[in-house]
Protein backbone atom coordinates (compact mmCIF):
# COMPACT_ATOMS: atom_id res chain seq x y z
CA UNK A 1 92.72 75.71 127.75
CA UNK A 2 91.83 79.34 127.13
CA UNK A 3 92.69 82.13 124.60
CA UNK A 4 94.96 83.32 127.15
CA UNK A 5 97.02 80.60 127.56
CA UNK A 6 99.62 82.44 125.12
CA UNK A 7 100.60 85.19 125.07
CA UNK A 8 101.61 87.00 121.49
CA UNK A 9 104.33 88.97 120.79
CA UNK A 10 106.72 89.73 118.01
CA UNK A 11 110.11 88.59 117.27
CA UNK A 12 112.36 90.76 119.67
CA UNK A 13 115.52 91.43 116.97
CA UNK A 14 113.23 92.59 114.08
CA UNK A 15 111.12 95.01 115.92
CA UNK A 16 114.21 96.37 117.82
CA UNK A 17 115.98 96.56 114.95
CA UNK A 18 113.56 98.16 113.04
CA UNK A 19 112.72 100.23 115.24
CA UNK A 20 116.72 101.92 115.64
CA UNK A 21 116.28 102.80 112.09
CA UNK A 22 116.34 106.60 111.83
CA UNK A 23 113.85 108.54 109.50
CA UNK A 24 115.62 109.79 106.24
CA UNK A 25 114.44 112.36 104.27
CA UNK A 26 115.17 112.01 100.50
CA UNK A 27 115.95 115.52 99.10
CA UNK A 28 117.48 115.18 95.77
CA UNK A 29 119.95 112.52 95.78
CA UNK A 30 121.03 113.05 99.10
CA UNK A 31 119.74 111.28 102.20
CA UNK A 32 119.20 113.89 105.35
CA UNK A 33 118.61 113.16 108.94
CA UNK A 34 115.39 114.72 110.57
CA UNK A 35 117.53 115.78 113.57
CA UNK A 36 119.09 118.36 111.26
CA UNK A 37 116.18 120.48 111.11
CA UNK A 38 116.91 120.94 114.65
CA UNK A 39 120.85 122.82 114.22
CA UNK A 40 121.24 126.29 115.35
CA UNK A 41 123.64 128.25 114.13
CA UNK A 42 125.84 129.63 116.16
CA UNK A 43 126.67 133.61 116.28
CA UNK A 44 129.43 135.25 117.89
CA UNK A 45 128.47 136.32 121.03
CA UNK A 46 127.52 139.71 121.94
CA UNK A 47 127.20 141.90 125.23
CA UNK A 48 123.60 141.60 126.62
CA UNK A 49 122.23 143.27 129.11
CA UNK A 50 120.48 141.01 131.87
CA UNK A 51 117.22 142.25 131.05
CA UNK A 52 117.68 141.23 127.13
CA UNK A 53 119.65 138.21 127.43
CA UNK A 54 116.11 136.77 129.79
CA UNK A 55 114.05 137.66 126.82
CA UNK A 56 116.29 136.32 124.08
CA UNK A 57 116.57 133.29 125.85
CA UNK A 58 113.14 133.28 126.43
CA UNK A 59 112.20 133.71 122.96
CA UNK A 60 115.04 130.91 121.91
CA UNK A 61 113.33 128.53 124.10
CA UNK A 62 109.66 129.09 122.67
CA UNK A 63 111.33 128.62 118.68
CA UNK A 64 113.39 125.39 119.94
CA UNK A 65 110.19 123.96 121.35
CA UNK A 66 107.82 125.14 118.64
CA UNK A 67 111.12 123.19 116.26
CA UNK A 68 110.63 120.22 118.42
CA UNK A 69 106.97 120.07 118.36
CA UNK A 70 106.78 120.56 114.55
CA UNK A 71 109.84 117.59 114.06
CA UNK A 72 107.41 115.39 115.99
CA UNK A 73 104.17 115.61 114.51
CA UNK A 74 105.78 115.60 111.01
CA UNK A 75 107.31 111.68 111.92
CA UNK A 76 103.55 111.35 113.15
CA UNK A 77 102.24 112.18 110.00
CA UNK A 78 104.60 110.52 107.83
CA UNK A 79 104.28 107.42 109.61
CA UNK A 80 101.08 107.00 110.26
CA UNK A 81 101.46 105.26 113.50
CA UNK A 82 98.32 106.25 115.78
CA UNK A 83 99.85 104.22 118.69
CA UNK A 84 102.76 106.44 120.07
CA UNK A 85 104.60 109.34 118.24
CA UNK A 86 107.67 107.58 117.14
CA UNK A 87 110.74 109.05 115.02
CA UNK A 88 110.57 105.61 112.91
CA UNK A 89 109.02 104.66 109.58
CA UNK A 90 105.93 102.95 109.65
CA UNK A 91 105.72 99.05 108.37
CA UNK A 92 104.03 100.25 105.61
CA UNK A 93 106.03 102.73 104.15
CA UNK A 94 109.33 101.47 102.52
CA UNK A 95 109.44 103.40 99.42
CA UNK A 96 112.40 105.17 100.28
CA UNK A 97 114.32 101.93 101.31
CA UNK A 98 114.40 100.11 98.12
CA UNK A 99 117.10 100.71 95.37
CA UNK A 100 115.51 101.23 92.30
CA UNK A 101 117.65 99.43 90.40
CA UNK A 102 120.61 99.46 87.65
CA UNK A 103 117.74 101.96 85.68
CA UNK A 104 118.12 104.91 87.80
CA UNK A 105 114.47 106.17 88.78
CA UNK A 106 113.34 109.61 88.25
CA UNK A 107 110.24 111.36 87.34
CA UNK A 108 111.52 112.61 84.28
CA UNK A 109 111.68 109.03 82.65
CA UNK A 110 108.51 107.75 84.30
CA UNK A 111 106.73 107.98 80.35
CA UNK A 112 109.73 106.92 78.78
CA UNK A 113 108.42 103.92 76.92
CA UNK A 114 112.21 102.57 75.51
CA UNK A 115 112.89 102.86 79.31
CA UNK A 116 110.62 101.29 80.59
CA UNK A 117 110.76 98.47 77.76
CA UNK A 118 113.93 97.52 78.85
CA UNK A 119 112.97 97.34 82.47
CA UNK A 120 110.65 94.92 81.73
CA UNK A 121 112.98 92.99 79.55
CA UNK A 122 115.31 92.70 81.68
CA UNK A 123 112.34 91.88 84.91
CA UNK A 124 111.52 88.80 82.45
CA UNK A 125 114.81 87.33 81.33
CA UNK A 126 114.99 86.39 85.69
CA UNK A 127 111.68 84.57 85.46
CA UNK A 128 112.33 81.33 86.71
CA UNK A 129 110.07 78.83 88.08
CA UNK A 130 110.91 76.16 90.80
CA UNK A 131 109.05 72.70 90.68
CA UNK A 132 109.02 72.87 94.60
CA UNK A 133 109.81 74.17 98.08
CA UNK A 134 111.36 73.20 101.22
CA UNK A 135 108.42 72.34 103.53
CA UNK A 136 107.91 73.25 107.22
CA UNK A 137 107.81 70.27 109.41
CA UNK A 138 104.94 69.96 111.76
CA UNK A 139 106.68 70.48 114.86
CA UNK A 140 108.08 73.98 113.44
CA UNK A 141 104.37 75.23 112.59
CA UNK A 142 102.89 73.74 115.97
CA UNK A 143 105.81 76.08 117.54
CA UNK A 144 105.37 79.06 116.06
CA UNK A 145 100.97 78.87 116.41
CA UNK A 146 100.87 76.75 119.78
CA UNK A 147 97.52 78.22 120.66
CA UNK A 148 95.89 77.54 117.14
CA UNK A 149 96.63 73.85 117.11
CA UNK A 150 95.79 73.52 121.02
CA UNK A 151 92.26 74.76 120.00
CA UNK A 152 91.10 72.76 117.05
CA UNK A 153 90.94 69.05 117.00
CA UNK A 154 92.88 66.79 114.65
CA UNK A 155 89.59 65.07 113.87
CA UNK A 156 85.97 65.68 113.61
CA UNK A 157 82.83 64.59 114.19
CA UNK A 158 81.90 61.37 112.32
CA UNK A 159 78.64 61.18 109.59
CA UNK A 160 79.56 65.09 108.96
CA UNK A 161 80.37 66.94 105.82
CA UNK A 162 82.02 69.80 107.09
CA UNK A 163 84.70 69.85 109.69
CA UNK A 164 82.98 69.95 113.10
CA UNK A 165 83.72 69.06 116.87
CA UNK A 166 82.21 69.56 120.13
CA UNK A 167 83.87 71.86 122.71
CA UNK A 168 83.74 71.92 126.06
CA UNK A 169 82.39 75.27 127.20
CA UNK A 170 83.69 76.76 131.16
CA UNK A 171 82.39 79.95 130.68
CA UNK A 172 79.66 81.68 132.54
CA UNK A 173 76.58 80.23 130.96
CA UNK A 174 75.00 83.86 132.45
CA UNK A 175 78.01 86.05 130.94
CA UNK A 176 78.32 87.37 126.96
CA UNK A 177 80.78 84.32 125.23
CA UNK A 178 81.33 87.31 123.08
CA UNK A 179 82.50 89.80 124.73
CA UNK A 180 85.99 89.60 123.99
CA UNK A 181 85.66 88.99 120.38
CA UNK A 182 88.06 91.42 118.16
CA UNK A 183 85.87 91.48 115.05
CA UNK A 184 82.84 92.58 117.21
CA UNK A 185 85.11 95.55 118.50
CA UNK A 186 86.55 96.64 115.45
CA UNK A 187 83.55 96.00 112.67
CA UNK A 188 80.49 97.62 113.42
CA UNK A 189 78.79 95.37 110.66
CA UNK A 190 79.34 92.54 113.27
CA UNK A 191 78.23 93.50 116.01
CA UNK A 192 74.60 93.32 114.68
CA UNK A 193 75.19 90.03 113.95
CA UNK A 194 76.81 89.02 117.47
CA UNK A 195 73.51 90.41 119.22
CA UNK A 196 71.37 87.62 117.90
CA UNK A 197 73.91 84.90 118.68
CA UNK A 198 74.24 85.97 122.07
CA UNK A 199 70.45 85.29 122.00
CA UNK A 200 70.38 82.04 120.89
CA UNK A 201 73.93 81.04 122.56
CA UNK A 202 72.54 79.40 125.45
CA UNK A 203 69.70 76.90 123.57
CA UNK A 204 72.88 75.51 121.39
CA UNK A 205 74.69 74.36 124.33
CA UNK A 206 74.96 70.40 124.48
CA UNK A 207 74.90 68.77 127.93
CA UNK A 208 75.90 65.48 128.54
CA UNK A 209 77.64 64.24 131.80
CA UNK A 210 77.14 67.40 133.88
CA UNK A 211 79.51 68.91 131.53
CA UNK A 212 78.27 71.70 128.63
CA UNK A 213 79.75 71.84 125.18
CA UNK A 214 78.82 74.16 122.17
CA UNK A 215 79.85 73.09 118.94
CA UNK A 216 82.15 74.45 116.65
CA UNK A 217 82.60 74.51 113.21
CA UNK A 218 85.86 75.42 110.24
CA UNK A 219 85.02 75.92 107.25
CA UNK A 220 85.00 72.65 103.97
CA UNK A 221 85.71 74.94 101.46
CA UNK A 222 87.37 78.95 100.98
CA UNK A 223 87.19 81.42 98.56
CA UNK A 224 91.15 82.51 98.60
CA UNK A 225 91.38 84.93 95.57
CA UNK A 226 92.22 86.75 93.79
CA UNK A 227 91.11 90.69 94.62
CA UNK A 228 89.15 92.15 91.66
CA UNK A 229 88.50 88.86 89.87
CA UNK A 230 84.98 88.07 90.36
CA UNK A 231 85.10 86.38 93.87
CA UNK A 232 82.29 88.77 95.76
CA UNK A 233 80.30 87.92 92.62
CA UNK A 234 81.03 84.18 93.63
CA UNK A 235 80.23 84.46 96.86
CA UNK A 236 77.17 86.05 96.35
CA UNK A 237 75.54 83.33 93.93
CA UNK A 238 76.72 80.46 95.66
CA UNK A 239 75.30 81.31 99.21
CA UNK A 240 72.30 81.18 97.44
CA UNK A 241 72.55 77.64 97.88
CA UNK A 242 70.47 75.90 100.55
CA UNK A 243 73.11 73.40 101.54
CA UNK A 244 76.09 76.14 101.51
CA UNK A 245 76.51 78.65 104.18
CA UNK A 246 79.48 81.18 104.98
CA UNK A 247 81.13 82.91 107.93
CA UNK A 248 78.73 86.26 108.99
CA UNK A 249 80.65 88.62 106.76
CA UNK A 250 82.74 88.25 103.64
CA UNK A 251 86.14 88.91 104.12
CA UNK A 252 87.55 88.25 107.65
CA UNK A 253 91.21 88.22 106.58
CA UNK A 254 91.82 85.67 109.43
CA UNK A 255 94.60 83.46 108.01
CA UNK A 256 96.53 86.78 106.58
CA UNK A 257 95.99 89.71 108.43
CA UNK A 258 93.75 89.26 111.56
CA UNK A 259 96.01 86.57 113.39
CA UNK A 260 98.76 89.09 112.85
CA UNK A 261 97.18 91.91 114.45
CA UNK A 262 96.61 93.74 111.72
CA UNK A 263 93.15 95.29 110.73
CA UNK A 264 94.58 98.48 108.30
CA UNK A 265 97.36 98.03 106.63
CA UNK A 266 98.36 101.84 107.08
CA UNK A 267 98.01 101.17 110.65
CA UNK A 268 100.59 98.68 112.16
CA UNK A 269 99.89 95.95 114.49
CA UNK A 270 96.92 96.01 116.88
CA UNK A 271 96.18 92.82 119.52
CA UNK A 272 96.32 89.61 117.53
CA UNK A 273 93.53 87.64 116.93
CA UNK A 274 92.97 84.47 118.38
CA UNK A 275 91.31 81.47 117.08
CA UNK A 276 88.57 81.25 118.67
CA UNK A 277 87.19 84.52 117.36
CA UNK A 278 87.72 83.62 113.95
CA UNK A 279 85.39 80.19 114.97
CA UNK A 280 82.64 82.26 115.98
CA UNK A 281 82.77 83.59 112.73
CA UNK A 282 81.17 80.38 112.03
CA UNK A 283 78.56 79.92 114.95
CA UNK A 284 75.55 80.97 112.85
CA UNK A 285 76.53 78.43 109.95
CA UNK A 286 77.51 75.56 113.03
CA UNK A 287 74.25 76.15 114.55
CA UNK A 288 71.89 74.83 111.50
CA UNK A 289 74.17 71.92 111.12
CA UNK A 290 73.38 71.07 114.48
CA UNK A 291 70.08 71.48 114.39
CA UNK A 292 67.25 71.78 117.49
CA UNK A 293 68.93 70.31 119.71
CA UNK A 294 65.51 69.79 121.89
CA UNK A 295 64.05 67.30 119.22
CA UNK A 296 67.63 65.86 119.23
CA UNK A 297 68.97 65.07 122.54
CA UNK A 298 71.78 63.07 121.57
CA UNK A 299 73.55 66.13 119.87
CA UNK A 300 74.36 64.57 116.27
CA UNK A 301 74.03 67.56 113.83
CA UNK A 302 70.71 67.12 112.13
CA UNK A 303 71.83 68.99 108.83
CA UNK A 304 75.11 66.77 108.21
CA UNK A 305 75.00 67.89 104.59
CA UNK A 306 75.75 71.90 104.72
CA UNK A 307 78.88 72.80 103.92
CA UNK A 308 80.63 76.37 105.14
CA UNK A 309 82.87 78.71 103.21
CA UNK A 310 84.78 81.27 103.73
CA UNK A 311 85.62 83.99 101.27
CA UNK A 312 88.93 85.89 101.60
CA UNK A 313 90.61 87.44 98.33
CA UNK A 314 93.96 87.74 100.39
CA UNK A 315 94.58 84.14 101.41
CA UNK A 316 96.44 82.66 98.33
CA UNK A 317 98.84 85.56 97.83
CA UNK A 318 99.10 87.76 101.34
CA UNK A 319 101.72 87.18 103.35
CA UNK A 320 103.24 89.93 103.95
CA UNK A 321 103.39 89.94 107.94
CA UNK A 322 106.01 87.31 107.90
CA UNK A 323 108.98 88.76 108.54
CA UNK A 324 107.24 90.74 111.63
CA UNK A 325 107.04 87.19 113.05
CA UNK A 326 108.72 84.23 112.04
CA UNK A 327 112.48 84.34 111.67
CA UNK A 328 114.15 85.15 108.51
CA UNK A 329 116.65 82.13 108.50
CA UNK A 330 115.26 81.79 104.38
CA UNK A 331 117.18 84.46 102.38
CA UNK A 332 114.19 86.53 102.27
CA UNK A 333 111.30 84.06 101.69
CA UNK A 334 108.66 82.99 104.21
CA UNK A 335 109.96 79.57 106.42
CA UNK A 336 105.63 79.09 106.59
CA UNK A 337 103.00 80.40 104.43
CA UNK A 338 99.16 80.52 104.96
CA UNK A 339 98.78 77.39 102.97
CA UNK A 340 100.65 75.09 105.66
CA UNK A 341 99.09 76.04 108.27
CA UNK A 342 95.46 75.37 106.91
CA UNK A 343 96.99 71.61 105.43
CA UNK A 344 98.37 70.99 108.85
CA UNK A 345 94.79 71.73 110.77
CA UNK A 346 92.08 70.51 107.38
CA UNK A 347 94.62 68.59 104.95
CA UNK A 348 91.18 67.51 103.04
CA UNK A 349 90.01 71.63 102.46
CA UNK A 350 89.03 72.62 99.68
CA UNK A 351 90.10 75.49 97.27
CA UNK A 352 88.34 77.75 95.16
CA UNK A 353 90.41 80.69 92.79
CA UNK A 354 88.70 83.35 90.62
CA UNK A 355 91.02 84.65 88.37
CA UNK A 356 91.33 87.14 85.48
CA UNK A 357 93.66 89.06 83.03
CA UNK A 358 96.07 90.43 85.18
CA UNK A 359 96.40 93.51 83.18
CA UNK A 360 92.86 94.27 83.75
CA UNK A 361 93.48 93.16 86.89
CA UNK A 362 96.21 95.67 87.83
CA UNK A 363 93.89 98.96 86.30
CA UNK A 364 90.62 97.42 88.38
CA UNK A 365 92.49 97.31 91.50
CA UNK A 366 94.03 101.12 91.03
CA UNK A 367 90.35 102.38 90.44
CA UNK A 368 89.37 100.24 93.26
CA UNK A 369 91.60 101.52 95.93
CA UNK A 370 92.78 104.50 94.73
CA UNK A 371 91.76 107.45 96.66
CA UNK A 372 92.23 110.81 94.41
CA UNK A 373 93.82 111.86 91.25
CA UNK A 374 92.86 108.86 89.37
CA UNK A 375 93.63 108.70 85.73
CA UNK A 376 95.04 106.52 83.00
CA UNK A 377 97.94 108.71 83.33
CA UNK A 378 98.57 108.13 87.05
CA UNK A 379 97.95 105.17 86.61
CA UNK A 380 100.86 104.55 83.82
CA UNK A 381 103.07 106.35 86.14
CA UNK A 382 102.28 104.13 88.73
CA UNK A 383 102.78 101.14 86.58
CA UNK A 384 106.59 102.53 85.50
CA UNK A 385 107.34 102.92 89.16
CA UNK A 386 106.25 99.64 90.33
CA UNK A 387 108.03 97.74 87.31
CA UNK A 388 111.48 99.85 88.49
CA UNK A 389 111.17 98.68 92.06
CA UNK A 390 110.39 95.38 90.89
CA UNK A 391 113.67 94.98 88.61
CA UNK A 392 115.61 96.38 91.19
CA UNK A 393 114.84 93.81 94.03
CA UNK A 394 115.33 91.37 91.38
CA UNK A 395 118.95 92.46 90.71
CA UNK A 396 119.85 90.65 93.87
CA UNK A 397 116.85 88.16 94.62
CA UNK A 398 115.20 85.39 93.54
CA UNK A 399 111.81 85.81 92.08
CA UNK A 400 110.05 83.85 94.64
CA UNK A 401 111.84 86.24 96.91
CA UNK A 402 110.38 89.38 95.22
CA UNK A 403 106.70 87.96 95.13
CA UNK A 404 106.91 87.61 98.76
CA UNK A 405 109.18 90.52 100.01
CA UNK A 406 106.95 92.83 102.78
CA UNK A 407 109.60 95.93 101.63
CA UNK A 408 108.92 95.73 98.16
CA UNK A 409 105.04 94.66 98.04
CA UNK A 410 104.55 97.71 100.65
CA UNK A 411 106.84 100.01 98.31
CA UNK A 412 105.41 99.31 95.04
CA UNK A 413 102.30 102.27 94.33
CA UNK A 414 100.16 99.18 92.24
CA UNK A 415 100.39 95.76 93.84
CA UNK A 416 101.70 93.98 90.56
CA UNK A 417 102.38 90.92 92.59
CA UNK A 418 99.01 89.77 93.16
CA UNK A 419 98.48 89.21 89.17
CA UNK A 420 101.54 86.01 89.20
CA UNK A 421 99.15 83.85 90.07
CA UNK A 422 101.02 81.33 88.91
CA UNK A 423 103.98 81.60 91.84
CA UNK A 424 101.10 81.67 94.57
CA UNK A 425 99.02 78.80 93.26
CA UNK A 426 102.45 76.38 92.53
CA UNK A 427 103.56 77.17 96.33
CA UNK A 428 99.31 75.75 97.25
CA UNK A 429 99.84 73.03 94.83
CA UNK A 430 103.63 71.77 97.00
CA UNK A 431 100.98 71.10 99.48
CA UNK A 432 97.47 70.16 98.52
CA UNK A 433 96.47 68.03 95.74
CA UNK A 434 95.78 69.45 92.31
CA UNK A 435 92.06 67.94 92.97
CA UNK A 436 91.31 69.89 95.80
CA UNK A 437 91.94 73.31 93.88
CA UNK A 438 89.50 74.84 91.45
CA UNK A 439 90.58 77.25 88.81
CA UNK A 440 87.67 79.47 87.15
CA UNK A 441 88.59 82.46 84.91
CA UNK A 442 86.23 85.50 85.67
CA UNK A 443 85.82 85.91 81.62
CA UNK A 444 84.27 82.79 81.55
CA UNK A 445 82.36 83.17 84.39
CA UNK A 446 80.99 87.05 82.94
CA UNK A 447 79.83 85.14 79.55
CA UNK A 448 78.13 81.56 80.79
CA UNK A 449 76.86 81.74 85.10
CA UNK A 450 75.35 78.57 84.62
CA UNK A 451 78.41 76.77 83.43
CA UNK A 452 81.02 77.92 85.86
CA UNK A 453 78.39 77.77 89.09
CA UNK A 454 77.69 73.78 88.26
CA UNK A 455 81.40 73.30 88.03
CA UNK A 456 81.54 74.84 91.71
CA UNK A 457 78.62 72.23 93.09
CA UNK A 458 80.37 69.75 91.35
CA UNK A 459 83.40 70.38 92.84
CA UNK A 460 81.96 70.82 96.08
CA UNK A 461 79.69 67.41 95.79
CA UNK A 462 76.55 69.39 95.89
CA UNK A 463 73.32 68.41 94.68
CA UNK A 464 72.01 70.45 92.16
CA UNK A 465 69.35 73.36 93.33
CA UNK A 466 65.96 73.46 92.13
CA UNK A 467 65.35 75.12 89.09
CA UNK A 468 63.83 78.08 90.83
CA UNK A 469 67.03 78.40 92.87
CA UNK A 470 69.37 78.04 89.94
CA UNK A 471 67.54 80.68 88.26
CA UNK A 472 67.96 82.85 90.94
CA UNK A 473 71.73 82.23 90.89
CA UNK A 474 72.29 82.56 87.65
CA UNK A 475 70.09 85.53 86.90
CA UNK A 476 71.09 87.83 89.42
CA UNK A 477 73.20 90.79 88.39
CA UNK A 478 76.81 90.74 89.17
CA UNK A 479 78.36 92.03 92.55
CA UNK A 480 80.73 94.94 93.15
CA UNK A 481 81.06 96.01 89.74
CA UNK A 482 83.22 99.43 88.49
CA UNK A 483 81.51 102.11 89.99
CA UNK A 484 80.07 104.74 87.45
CA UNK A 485 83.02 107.70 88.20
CA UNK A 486 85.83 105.20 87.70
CA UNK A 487 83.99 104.27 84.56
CA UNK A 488 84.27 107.74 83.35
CA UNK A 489 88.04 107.29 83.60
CA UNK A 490 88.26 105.27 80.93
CA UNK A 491 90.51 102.35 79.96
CA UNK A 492 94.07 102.60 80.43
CA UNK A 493 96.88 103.99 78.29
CA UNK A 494 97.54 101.77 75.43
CA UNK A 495 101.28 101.61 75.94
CA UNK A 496 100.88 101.03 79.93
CA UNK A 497 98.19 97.54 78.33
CA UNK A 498 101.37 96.74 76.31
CA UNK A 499 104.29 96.80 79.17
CA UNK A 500 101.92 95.06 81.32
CA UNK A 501 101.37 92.58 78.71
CA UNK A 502 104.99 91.83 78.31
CA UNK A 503 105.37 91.89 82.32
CA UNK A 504 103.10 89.19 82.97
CA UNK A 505 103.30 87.24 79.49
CA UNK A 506 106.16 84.18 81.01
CA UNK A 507 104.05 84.34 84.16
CA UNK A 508 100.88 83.54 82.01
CA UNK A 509 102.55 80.57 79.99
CA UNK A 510 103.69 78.67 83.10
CA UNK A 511 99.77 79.41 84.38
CA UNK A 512 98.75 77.85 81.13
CA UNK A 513 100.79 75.06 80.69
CA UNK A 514 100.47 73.98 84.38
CA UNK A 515 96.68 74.17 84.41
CA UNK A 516 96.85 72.95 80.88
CA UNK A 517 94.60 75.62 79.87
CA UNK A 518 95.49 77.92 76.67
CA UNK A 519 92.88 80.31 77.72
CA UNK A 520 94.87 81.51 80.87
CA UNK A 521 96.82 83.09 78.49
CA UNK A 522 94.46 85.63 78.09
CA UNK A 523 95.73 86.57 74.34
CA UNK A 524 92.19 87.80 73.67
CA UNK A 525 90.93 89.14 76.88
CA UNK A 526 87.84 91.75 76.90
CA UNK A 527 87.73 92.56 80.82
């Protein structure tokens, strides 16, 4: 069975729907069609001579077209969408489709902390937490992903750490087994990469019956958040490791965005990403596990000990491309998330979270990302936005719904979602055991290496390293830090640290309390 077997394609009724949706411009209070830019008004008519009335009408026919031209490229501006010129909103620009609330938004009362107090107050007297979800039966995720589970095995090979199988391989042994592969098309940081596998494709091959197989490989443990909380850091020490190896780059965004289609965000859907390019992502880590395959003709991996991660900072919280796909039957939360899909194909993975304050969370993420015009003012305003968008989804959803609404996530100008950790990591925990989850704090991790890296090879049932190695880990200075202009910026406002306290305060005590763990409180936080 090939990649092409199925064929992708989205949901019919959304995009349609979607896509009748006229562009409204918001001028004051009152919404106006783009058309309108295009109404003439009228005159009375006059007596022209024939020469005159050619040239007016001439001259009318230039302006309308120059009118029509300009009405165009504005929509292709405004929506971003590099595929076709189309007179509809992008997918990633919403913020003029959500009510702001029963607090009426307006730049005026941005900075007004009473205001914004009560916002707040009344975002956190909704809070509720639910001990569970409805979960997707098999048959319903094997639907919707038929390719994915037709490609990966439901067991693997025996004696083996990590999750492994053999493939049977029909291609061309002569032709690139690349050449198709999305990532290598779209990254140029790849590509390098896929030259030397290409290389060595051919020696890797297993033969046995007159048939050829190559192996494959998923990963035994990932990396799945959260952004800005230490997890390139993490990545970085524990590859160090001689028994651990990852995927070519950090970051593939497989499970969240890649599968989807989606590379930018600002840039809609592109071809979806199958599978299989996401396993050769792995090919260079599945090759030492197999070893030399001349000194081993019977094709058991010869390295049955390395393990392979994978390192995405979107996978606990992202799913956002739902509702592009998978029908919204749920009253405005996701029928699947990322998390059953991974139990249903590696029910024994294992999980590793990096998180921090989410205040300092929220400010390191807007330096991060932001483009211009960064300051602790901005910032704030940004903050008082996000908070009114927030309350005013919540006047008529759930709170689950809210975390994982597309329109409001896409709408909001900080992404105050990602810091509830706690809603993400109760909806993992409904389907993979509380062992198979590790929780580190990046404070702790800043102040002791040593302590919070042998918790990770503990948890991961390595050996220790050699005391040259661990030295190495634990001495190396710390990846992707602040970079020296945002540091110039400053901390944030102190009355933006103290609405963002209150905002995530419930969300920290159910964190707490579940992980049974005062210090996810973060009362005395220095990050």
């Amino acid at each position: 069975m090939t990649q092409m077997d199925y064929k992708y394609s989205l949901l019919g009724s959304t995009v349609d729907d979607y896509r009748k949706r006229p562009l409204l411009l918001q001028v004051d209070d009152t919404p106006m069609n783009l058309f309108a830019v295009l109404e003439v008004k009228r005159e009375q008519p006059r007596r022209w001579s024939t020469l005159g009335c050619f040239r007016k009408i001439r001259l009318y026919s230039v302006l309308f077209g120059l009118a029509v031209t300009f009405v165009i490229m504005a929509s292709y501006i405004l929506t971003g969408d590099k595929k076709g010129l189309l007179l509809t909103p992008s997918p990633y620009h919403f913020s003029s489709l959500v009510s702001p609330g029963p607090y009426p938004f307006n730049l005026s009362s941005v900075k007004d902390y009473a205001h914004i107090k009560l916002v707040v107050k009344s975002i956190t007297s909704k809070v509720e937490f639910r001990s569970s979800r409805q979960l997707p039966e098999l048959k319903a995720l094997v639907n919707s992903e038929p390719h994915m589970f037709s490609a990966i095995p439901r067991k693997f090979l025996p004696g083996v750490k990590n999750p492994c199988w053999y493939e049977e391989y029909t291609g061309n042994i002569t032709s690139d087994p690349y050449r198709t592969n999305l990532y290598a098309r779209y990254s140029r940081r790849f590509r390098t990469v896929f030259q030397h596998l290409r290389n060595t494709f051919r020696e890797h091959l297993f033969h046995r019956d007159g048939k050829l197989y190559r192996i494959r490989c998923l990963p035994y443990f990932y990396i799945i958040g959260q952004p800005k909380c230490g997890t390139t850091d993490l990545y970085d020490r524990l590859r160090l490791h001689p028994d651990v190896k990852f995927t070519t780059f950090k970051e593939p965004h497989w499970w969240t965005r890649k599968r989807f289609g989606i590379i930018r965000l600002s840039d809609g859907f592109h071809d979806r990403y199958p599978v299989e390019d996401y396993l050769d992502l792995f090919d260079q880590a599945a090759y030492q596990i197999q070893g030399n395959l001349t000194a081993n003709a019977s094709g058991s991996p010869s390295q049955p000990n390395i393990i392979i991660g994978e390192a995405s900072a979107s996978t606990m919280w992202d799913n956002n491309a739902w509702v592009y796909f998978y029908d919204n039957t749920t009253e405005g939360e996701p029928p699947f998330l990322i998390q059953d899909f991974v139990h249903a194909l590696q029910p024994n993975a294992r999980f590793i979270i990096m998180l921090r304050d989410p205040v300092e969370r929220l400010y390191s993420d807007y330096l991060y990302f932001g483009i211009a015009n960064k300051s602790a003012e901005d910032f704030h305003e940004k903050v008082s936005e996000s908070l009114q968008l927030f309350e005013g989804y919540l006047t008529e959803y759930t709170m689950r719904s809210c975390v994982y609404n597309t329109t409001i996530n896409n709408a909001m100008p900080v992404r105050l979602q990602v810091g509830l950790y706690i809603v993400y990591l109760m909806d993992w925990m409904t389907v993979f055991n509380r062992e198979q989850i590790l929780v580190l704090r990046l404070e702790d991790h800043a102040s002791n290496r040593k302590y919070t890296m042998h918790k990770v090879f503990d948890f991961l049932n390595l050996g220790p390293p050699t005391k040259e190695i661990e030295s190495e880990i634990t001495r190396s200075p710390a990846s992707n830090t602040r970079r020296p202009a945002d540091k110039n910026l400053g901390p944030m406002l102190p009355i933006t640290k103290e609405i963002l306290r209150d905002f995530y305060m419930p969300f920290n005590q159910k964190l707490a309390e579940v992980l049974r763990n005062d210090s996810f409180l973060w009362e005395n936080s220095k990050l």
